[in-house]
Protein backbone atom coordinates (compact mmCIF):
# COMPACT_ATOMS: atom_id res chain seq x y z
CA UNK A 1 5.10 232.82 383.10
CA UNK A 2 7.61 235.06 382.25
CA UNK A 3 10.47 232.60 381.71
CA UNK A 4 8.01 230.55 379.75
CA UNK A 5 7.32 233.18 377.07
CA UNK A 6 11.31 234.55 377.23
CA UNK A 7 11.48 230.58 375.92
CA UNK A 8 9.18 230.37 373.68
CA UNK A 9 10.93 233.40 371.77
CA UNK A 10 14.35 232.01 371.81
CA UNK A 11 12.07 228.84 370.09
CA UNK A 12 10.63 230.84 367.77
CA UNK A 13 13.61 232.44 366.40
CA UNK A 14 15.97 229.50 366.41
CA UNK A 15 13.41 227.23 364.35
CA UNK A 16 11.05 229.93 362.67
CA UNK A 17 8.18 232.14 363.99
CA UNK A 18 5.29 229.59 362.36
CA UNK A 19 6.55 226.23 363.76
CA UNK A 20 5.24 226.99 367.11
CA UNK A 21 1.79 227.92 367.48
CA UNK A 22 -0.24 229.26 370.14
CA UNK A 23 -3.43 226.85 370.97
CA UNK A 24 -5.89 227.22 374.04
CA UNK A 25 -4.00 224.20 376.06
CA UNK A 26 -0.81 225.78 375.29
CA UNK A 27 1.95 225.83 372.74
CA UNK A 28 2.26 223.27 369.73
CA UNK A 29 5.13 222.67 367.53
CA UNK A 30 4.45 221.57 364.46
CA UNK A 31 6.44 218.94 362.66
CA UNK A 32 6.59 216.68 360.08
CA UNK A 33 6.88 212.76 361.00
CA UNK A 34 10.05 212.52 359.64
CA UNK A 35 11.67 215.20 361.77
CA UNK A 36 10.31 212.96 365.34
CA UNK A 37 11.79 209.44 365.74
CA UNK A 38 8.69 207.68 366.23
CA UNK A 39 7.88 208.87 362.50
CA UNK A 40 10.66 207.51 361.14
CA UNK A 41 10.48 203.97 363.25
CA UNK A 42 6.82 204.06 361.72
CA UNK A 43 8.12 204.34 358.27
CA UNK A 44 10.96 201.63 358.69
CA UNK A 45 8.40 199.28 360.35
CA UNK A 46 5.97 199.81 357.89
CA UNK A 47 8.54 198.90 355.34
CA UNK A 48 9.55 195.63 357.38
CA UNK A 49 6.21 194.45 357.07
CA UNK A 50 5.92 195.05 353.48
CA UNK A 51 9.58 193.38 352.54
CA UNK A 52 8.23 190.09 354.92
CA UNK A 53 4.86 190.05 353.04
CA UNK A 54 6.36 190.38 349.94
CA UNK A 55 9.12 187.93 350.76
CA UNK A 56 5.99 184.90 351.43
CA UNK A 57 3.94 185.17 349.09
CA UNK A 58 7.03 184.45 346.68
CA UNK A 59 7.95 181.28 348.23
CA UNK A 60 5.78 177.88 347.40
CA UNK A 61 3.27 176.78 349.00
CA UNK A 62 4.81 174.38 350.64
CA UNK A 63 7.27 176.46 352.09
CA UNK A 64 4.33 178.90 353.33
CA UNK A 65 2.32 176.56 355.48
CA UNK A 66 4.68 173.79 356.19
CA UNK A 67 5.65 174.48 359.69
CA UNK A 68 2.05 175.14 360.19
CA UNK A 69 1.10 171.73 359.37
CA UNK A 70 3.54 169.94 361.82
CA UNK A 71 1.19 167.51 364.32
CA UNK A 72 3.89 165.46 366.26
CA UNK A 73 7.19 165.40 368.11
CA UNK A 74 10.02 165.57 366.23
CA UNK A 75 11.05 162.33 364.58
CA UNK A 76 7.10 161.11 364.74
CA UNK A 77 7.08 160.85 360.67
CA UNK A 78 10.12 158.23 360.81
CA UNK A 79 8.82 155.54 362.74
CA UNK A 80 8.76 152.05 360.99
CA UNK A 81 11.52 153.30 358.77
């Protein structure tokens, strides 16, 4: 345990004495999303979804649901032509 708190005090001085605290399951370091990658692939995926949903409900209608309306094989709107 000794190692462990020698650590923790290396930690504490390096990054700051209040961004690791002491909780009953242990030690916590506290911070902000931005400073962990999964915060900052949160914000940019956020933002992807935003630009996409933006980006279709500019185009026409058509252009929205026409690949959802397809019924038949490809070609299947030609024959008789």
């Amino acid at each position: 345990m000794g190692n462990l708190h020698s650590y923790v005090s290396k930690l504490r001085r390096l990054l700051g004495g209040d961004r690791i605290g002491r909780e009953p399951a242990g030690y916590r370091l506290r911070v902000a999303a931005e400073q962990v990658d999964i915060g900052r692939v949160e914000r940019h995926v956020t933002a992807a979804r935003a630009a996409a949903s933006s980006w279709r409900r500019s185009q026409p209608p058509w252009r929205r649901t026409g690949p959802c309306r397809w019924w038949g094989p490809v070609g299947s709107a030609r024959r008789g032509w």
